[in-house]
N, C-alpha and C. Protein backbone atom coordinates (compact mmCIF):
# COMPACT_ATOMS: atom_id res chain seq x y z
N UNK A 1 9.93 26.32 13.00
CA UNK A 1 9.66 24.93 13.30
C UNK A 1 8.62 24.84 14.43
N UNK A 2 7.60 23.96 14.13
CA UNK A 2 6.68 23.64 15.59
C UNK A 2 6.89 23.02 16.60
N UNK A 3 6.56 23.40 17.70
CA UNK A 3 7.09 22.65 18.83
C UNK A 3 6.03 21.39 19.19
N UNK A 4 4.82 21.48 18.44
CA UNK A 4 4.02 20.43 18.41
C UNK A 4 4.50 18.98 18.21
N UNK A 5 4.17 17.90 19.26
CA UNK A 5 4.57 16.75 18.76
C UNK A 5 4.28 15.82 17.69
N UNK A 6 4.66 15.63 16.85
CA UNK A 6 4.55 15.37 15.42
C UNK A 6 3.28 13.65 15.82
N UNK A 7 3.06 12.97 16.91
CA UNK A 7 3.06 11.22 17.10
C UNK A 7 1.17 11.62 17.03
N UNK A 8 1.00 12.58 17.87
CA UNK A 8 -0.96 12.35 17.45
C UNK A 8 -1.26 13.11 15.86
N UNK A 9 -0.61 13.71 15.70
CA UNK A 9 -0.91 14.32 14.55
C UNK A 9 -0.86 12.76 13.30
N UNK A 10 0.46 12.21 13.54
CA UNK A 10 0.36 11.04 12.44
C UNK A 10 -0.52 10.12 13.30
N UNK A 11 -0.89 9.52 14.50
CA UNK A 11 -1.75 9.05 15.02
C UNK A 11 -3.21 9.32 14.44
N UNK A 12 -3.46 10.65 14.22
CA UNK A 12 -5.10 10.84 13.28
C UNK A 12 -5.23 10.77 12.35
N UNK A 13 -3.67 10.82 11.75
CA UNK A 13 -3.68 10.29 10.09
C UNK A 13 -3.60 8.88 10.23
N UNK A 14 -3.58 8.14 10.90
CA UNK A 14 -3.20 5.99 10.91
C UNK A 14 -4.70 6.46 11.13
N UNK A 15 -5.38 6.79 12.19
CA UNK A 15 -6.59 6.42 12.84
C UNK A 15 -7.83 6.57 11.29
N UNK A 16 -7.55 7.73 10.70
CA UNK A 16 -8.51 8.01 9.55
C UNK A 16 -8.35 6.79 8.10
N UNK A 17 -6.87 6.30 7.93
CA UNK A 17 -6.72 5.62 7.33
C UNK A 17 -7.41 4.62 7.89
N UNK A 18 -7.15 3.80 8.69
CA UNK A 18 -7.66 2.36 9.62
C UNK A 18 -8.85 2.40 9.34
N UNK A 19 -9.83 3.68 9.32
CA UNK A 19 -11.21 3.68 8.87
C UNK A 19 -11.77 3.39 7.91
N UNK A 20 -11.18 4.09 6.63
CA UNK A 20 -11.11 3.92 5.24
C UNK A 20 -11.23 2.48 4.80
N UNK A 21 -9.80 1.99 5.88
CA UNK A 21 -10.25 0.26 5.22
C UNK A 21 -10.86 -0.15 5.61
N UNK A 22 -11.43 -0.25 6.91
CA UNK A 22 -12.39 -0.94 7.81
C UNK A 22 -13.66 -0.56 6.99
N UNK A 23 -13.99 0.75 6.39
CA UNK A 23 -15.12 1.14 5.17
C UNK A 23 -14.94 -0.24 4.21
N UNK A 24 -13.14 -0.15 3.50
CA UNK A 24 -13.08 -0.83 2.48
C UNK A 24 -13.45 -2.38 2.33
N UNK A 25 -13.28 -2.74 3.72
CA UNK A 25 -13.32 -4.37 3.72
C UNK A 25 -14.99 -4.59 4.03
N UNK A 26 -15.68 -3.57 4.80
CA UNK A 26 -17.20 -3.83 4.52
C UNK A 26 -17.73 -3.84 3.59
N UNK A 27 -17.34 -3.11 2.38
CA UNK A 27 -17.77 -3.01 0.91
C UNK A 27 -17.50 -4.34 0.25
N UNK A 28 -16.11 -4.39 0.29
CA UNK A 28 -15.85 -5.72 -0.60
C UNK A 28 -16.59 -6.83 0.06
N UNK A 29 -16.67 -7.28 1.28
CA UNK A 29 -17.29 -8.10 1.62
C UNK A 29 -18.64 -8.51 1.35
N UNK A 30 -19.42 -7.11 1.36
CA UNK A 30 -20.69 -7.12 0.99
C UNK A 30 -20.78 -7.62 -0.33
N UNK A 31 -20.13 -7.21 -1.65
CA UNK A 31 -19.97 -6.99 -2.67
C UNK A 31 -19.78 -8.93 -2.65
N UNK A 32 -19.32 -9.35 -2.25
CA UNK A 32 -18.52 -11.11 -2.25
C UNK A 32 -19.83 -11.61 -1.85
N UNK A 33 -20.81 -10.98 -0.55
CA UNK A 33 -21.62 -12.23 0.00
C UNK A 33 -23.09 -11.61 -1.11
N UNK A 34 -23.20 -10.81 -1.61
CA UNK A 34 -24.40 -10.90 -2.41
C UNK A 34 -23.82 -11.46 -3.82
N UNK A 35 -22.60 -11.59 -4.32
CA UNK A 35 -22.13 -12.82 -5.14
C UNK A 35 -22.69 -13.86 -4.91
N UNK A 36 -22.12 -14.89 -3.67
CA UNK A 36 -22.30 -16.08 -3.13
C UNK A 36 -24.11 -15.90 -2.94
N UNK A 37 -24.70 -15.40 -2.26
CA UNK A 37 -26.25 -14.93 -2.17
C UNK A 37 -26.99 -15.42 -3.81
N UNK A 38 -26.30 -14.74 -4.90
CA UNK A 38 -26.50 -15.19 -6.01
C UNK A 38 -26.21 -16.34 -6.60
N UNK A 39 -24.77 -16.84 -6.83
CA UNK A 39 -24.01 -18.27 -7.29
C UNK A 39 -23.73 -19.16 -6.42
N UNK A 40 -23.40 -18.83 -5.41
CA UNK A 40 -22.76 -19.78 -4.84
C UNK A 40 -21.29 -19.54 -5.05
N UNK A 41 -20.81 -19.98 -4.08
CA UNK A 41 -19.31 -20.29 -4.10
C UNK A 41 -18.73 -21.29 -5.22
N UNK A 42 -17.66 -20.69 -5.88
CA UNK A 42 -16.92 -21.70 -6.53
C UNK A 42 -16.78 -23.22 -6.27
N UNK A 43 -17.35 -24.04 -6.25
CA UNK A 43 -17.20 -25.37 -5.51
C UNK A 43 -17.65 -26.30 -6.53
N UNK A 44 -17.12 -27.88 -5.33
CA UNK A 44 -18.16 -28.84 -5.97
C UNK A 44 -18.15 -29.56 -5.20
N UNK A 45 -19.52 -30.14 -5.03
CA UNK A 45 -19.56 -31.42 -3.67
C UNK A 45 -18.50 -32.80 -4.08
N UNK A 46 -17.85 -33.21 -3.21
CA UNK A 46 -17.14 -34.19 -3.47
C UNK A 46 -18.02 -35.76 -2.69
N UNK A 47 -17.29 -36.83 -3.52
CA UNK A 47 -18.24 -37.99 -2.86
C UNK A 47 -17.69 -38.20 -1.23
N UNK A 48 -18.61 -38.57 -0.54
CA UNK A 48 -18.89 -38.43 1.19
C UNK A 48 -17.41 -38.93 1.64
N UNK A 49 -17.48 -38.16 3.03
CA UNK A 49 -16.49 -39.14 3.51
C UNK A 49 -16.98 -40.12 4.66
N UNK A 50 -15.68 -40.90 5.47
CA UNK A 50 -16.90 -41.58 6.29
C UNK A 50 -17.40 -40.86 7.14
N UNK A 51 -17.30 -40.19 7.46
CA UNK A 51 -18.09 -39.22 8.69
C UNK A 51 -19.44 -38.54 8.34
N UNK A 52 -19.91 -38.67 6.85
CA UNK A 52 -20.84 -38.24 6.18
C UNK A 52 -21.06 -36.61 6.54
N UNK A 53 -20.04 -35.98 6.41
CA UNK A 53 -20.18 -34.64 6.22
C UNK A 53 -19.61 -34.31 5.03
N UNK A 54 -20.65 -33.22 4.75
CA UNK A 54 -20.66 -32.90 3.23
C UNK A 54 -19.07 -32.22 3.18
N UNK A 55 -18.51 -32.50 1.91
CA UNK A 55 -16.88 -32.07 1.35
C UNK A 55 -17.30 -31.58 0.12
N UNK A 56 -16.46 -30.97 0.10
CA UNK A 56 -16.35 -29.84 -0.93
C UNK A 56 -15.27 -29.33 -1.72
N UNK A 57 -14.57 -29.05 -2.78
CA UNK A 57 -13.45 -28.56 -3.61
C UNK A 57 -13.39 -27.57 -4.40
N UNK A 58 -12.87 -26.67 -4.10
CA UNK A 58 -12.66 -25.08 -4.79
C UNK A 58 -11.43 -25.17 -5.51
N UNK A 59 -10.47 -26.21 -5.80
CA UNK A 59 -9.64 -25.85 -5.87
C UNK A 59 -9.61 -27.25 -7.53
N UNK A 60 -8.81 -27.09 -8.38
CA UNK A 60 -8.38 -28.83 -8.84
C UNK A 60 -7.84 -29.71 -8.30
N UNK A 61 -6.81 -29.56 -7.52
CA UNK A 61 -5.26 -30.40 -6.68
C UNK A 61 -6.51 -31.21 -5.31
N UNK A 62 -7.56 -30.52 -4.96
CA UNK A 62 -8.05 -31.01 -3.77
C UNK A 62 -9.52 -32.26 -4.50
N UNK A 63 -9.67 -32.17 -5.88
CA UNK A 63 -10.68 -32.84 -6.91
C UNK A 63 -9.55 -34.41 -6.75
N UNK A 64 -8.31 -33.71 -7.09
CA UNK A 64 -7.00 -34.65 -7.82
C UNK A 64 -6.98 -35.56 -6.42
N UNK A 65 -6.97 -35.04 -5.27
CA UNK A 65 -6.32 -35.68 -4.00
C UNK A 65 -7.58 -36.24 -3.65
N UNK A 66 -8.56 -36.62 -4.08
CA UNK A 66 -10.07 -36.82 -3.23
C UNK A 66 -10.58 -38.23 -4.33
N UNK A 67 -10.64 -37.80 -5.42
CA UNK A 67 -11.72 -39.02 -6.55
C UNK A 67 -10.24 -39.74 -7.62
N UNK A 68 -10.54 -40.91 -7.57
CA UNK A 68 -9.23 -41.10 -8.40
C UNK A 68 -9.68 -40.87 -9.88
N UNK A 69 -8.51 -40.99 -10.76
CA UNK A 69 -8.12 -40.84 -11.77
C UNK A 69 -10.06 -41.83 -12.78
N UNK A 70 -10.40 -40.77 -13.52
CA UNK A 70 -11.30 -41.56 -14.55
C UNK A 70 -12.46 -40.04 -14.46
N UNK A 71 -13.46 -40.71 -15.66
CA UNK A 71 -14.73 -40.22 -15.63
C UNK A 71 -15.43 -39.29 -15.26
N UNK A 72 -15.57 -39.89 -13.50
CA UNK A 72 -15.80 -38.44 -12.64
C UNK A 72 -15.51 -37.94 -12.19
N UNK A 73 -14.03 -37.76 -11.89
CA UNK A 73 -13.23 -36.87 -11.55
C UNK A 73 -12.94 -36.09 -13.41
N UNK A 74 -13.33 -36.27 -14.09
CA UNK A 74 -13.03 -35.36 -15.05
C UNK A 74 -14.66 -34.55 -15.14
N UNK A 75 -15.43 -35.16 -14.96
CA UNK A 75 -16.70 -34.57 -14.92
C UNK A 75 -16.50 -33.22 -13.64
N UNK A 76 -16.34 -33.60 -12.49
CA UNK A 76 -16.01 -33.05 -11.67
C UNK A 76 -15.21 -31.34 -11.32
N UNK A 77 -14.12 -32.06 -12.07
CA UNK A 77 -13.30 -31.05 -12.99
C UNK A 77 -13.85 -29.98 -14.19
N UNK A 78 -14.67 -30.74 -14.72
CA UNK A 78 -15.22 -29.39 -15.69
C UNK A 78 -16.36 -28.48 -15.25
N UNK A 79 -17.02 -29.36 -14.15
CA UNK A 79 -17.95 -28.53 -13.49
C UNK A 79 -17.50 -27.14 -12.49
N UNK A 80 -16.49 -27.88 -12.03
CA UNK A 80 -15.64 -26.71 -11.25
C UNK A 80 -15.28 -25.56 -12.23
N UNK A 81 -14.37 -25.73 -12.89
CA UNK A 81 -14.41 -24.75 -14.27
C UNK A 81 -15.12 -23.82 -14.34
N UNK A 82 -16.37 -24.53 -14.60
CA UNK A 82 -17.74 -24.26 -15.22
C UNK A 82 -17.56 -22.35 -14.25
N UNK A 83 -18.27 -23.69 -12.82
CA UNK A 83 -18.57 -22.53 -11.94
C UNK A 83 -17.01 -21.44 -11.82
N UNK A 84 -16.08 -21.89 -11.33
CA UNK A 84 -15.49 -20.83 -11.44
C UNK A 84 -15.07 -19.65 -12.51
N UNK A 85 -15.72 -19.64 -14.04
CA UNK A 85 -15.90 -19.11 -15.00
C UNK A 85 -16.80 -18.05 -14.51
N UNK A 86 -17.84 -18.89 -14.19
CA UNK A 86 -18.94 -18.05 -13.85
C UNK A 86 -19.17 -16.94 -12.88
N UNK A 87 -18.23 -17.11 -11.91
CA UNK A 87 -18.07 -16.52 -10.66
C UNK A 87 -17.00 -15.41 -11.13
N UNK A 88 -16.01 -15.56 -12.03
CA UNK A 88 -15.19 -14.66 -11.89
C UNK A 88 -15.55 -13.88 -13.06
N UNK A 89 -16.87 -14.71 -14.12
CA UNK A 89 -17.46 -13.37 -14.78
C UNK A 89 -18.53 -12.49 -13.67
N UNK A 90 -19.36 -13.11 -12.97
CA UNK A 90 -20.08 -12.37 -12.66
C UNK A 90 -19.68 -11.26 -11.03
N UNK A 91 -18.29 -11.69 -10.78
CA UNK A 91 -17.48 -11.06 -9.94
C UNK A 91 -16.72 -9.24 -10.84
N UNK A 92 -16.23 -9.76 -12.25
CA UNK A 92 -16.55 -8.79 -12.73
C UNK A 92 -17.15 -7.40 -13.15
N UNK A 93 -18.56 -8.21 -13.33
CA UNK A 93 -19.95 -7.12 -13.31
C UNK A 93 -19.80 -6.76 -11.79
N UNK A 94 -19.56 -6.96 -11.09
CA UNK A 94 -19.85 -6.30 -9.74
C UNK A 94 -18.67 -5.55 -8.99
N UNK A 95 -17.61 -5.95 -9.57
CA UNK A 95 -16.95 -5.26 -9.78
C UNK A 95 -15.53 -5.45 -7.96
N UNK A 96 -16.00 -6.94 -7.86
CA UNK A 96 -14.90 -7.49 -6.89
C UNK A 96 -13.48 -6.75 -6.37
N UNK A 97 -13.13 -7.36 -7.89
CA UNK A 97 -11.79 -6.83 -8.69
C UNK A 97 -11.20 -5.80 -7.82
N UNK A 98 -11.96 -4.87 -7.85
CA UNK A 98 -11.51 -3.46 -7.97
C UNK A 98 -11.80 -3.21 -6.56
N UNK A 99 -12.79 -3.77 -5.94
CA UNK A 99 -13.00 -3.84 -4.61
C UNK A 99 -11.57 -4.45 -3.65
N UNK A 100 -11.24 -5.61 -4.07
CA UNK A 100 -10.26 -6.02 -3.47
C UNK A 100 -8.92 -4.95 -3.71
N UNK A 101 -8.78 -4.71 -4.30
CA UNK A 101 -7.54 -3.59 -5.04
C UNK A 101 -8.05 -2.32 -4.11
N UNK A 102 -8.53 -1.62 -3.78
CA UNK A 102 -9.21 -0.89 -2.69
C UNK A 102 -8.66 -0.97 -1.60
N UNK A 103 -9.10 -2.20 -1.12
CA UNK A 103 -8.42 -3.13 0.36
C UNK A 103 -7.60 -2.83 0.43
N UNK A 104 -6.89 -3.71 -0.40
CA UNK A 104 -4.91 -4.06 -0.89
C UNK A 104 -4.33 -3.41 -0.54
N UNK A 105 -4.76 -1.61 -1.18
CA UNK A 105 -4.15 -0.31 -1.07
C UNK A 105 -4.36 0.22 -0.13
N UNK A 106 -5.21 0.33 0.56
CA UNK A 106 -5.82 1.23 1.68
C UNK A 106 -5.12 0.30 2.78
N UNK A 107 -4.81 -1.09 2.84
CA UNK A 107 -4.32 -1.97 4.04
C UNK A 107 -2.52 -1.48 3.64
N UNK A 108 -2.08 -1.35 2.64
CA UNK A 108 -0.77 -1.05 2.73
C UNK A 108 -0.39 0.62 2.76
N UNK A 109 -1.61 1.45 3.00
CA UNK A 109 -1.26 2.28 3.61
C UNK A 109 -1.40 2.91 4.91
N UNK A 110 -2.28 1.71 5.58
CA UNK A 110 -2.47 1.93 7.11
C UNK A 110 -0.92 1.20 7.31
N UNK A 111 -0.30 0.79 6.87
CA UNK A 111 0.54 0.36 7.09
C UNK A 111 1.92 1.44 7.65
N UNK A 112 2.20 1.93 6.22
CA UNK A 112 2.96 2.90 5.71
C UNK A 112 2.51 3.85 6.61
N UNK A 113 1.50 4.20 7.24
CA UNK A 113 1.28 5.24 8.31
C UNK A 113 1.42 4.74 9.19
N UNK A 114 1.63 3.41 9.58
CA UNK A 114 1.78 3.17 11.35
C UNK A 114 3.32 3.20 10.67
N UNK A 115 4.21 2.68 10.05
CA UNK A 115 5.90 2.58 9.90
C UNK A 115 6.06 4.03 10.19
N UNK A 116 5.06 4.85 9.57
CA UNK A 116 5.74 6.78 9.77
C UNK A 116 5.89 6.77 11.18
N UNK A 117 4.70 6.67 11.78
CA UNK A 117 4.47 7.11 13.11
C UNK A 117 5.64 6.53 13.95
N UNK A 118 5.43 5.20 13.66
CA UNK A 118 6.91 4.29 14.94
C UNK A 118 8.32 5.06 14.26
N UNK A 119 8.79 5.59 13.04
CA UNK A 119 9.61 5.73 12.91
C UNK A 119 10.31 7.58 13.64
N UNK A 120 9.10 7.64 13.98
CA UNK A 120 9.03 9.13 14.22
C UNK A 120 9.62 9.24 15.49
N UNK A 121 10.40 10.08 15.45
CA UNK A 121 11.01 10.37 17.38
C UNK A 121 9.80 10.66 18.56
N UNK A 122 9.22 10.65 19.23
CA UNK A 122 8.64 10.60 20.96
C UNK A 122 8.99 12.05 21.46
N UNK A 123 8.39 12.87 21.66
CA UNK A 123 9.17 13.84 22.26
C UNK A 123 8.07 13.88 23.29
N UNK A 124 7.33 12.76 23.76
CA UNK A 124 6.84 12.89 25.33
C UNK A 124 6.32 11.75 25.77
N UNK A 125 6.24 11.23 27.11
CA UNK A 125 5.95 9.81 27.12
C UNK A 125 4.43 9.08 26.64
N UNK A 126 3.60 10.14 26.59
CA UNK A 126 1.97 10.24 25.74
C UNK A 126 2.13 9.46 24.28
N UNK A 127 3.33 10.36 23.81
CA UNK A 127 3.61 9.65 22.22
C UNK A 127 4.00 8.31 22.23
N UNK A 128 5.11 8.08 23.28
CA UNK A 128 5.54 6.55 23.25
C UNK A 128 4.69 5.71 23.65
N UNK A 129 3.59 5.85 24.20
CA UNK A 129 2.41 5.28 24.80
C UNK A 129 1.85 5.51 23.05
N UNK A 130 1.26 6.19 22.61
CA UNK A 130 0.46 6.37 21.18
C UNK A 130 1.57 5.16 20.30
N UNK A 131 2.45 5.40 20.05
CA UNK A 131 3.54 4.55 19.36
C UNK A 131 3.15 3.02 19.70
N UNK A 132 3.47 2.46 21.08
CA UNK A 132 3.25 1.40 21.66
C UNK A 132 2.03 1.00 20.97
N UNK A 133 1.27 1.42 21.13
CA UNK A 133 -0.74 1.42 20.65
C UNK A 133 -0.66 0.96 19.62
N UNK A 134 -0.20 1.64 18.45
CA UNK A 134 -0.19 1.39 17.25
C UNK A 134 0.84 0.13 16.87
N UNK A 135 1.77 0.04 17.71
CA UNK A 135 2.38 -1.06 16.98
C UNK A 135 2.03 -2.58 17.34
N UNK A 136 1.66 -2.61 18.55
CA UNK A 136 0.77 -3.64 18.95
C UNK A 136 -0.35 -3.70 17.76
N UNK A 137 -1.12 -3.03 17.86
CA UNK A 137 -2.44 -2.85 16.78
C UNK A 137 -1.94 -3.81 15.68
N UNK A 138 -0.64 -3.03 15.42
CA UNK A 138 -0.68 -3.15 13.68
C UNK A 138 0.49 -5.06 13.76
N UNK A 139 1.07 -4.98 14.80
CA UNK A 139 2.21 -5.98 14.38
C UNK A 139 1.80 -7.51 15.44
N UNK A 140 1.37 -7.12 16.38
CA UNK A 140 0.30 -8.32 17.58
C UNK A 140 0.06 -9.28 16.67
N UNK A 141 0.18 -10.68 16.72
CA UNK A 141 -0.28 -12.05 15.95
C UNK A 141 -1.44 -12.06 16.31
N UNK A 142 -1.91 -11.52 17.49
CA UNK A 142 -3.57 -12.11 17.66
C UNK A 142 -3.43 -12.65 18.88
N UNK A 143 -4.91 -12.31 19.77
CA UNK A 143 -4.80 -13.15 20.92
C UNK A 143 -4.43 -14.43 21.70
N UNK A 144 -4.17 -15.11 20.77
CA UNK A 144 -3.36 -16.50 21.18
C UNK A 144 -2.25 -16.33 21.33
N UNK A 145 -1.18 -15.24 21.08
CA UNK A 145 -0.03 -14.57 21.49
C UNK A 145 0.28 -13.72 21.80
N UNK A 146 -0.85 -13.36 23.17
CA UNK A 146 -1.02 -12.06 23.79
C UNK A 146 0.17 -13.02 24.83
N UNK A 147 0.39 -14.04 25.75
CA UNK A 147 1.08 -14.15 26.90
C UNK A 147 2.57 -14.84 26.26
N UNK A 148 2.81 -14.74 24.90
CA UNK A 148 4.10 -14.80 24.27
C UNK A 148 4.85 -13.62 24.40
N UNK A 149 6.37 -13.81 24.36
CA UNK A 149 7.00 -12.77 24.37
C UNK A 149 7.62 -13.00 22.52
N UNK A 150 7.63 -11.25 22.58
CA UNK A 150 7.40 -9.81 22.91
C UNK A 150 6.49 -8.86 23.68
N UNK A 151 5.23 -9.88 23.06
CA UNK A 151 3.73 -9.02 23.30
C UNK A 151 3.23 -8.99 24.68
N UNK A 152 3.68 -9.82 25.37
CA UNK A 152 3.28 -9.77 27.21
C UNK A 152 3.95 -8.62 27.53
N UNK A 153 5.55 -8.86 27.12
CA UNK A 153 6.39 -7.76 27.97
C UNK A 153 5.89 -6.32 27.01
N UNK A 154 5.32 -5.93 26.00
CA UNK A 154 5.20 -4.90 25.54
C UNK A 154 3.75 -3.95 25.42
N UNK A 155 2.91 -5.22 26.59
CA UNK A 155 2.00 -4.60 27.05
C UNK A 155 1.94 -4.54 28.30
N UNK A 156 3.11 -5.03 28.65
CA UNK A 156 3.40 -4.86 30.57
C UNK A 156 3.54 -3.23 30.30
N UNK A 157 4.52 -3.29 29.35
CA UNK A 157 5.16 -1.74 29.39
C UNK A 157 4.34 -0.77 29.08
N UNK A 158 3.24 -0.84 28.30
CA UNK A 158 2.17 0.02 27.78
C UNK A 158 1.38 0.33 29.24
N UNK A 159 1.01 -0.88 30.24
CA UNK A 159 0.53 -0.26 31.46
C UNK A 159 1.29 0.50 32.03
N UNK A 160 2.56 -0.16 32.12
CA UNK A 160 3.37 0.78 33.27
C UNK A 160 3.35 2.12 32.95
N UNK A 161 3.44 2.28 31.65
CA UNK A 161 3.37 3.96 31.01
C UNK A 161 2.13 4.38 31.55
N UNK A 162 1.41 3.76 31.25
CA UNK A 162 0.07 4.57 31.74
C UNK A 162 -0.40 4.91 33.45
N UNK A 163 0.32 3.91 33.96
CA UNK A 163 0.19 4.67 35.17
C UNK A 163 1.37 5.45 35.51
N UNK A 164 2.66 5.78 34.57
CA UNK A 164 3.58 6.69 34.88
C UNK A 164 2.79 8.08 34.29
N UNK A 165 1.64 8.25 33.23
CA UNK A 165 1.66 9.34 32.97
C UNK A 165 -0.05 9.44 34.25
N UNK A 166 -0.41 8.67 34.48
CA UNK A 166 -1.52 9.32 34.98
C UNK A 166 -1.01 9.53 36.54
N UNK A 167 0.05 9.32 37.20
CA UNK A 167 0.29 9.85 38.20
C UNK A 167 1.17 11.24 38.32
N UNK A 168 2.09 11.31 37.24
CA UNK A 168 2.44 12.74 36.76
C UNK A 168 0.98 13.71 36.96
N UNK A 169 -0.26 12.94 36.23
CA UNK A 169 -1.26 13.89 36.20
C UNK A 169 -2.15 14.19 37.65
N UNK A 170 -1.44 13.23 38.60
CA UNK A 170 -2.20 13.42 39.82
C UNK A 170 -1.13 14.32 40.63
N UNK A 171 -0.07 14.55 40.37
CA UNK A 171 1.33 14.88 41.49
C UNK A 171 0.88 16.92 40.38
N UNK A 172 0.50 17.08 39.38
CA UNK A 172 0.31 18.34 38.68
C UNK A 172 -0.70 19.25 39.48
């Protein structure tokens, strides 16, 4: 058995995955904006509101909730169609699809590698610091609930670690 701590080792396996998708989501993205570059977005201008900024509907239910019942809201409706036919043939040829499915997979296995890693025992306070890292990373709502708890108190604790291990490294 190795006496090596098992937490950076799966730490360079999350870190190489995290890459992969961060590859994956630049591809698909690219792949989406030279779509739109070409067609345009699925849409359709809707009539003004008062604020005279242009509105827009990707959807039917938001056609349904906007123009009443008649004519051009059925006109409206088939144009949308139209384009979204078009978009999800020519999303096809380019091969979206498969791009997003890429993502999908590669995001649910950065996943599945940060669950390994947190599930993994610590056998030094470096790892529980690496652990901490990653689960913030992966589970954090986002900066608007950085001074909410959990996430305040669990990056109080991520400092305090760090100056518990870097004074170990000054007292060595």
């Amino acid at each position: 058995m190795s006496n090596a701590d098992p937490v950076p080792r799966l730490l360079g396996e999350f870190q190489a995955l995290l890459d992969r998708h961060a590859a994956a989501i630049v591809t698909r993205d690219g792949i989406e904006a030279a779509l739109v570059d070409q067609i345009g977005w699925p849409r359709v201008a809707l009539p003004g509101g008062s604020d005279s900024e242009p509105r827009y509907a990707a959807e039917l239910a938001e056609i349904a909730r906007a123009v009443p019942p008649g004519r051009h809201r059925q006109r409206l409706e088939q144009r949308l169609r139209r384009r979204q036919r078009r978009w999800d043939e020519a999303a096809a040829t380019v091969s979206l699809a498969e791009a997003d499915l890429q993502e999908a997979t590669l995001d649910g296995a950065v996943l599945a590698a940060a669950q390994a890693l947190l599930v993994t025992p610590a056998w030094t306070v470096h790892a529980i610091v690496l652990k901490l890292l990653v689960l913030l990373s992966v589970h954090a709502p986002g900066p608007a609930f950085d001074g909410t708890s959990p996430w305040r108190e669990l990056r109080l604790i991520l400092t305090d670690l760090g100056y518990l291990i870097a004074a170990e490294g000054a007292i060595r």
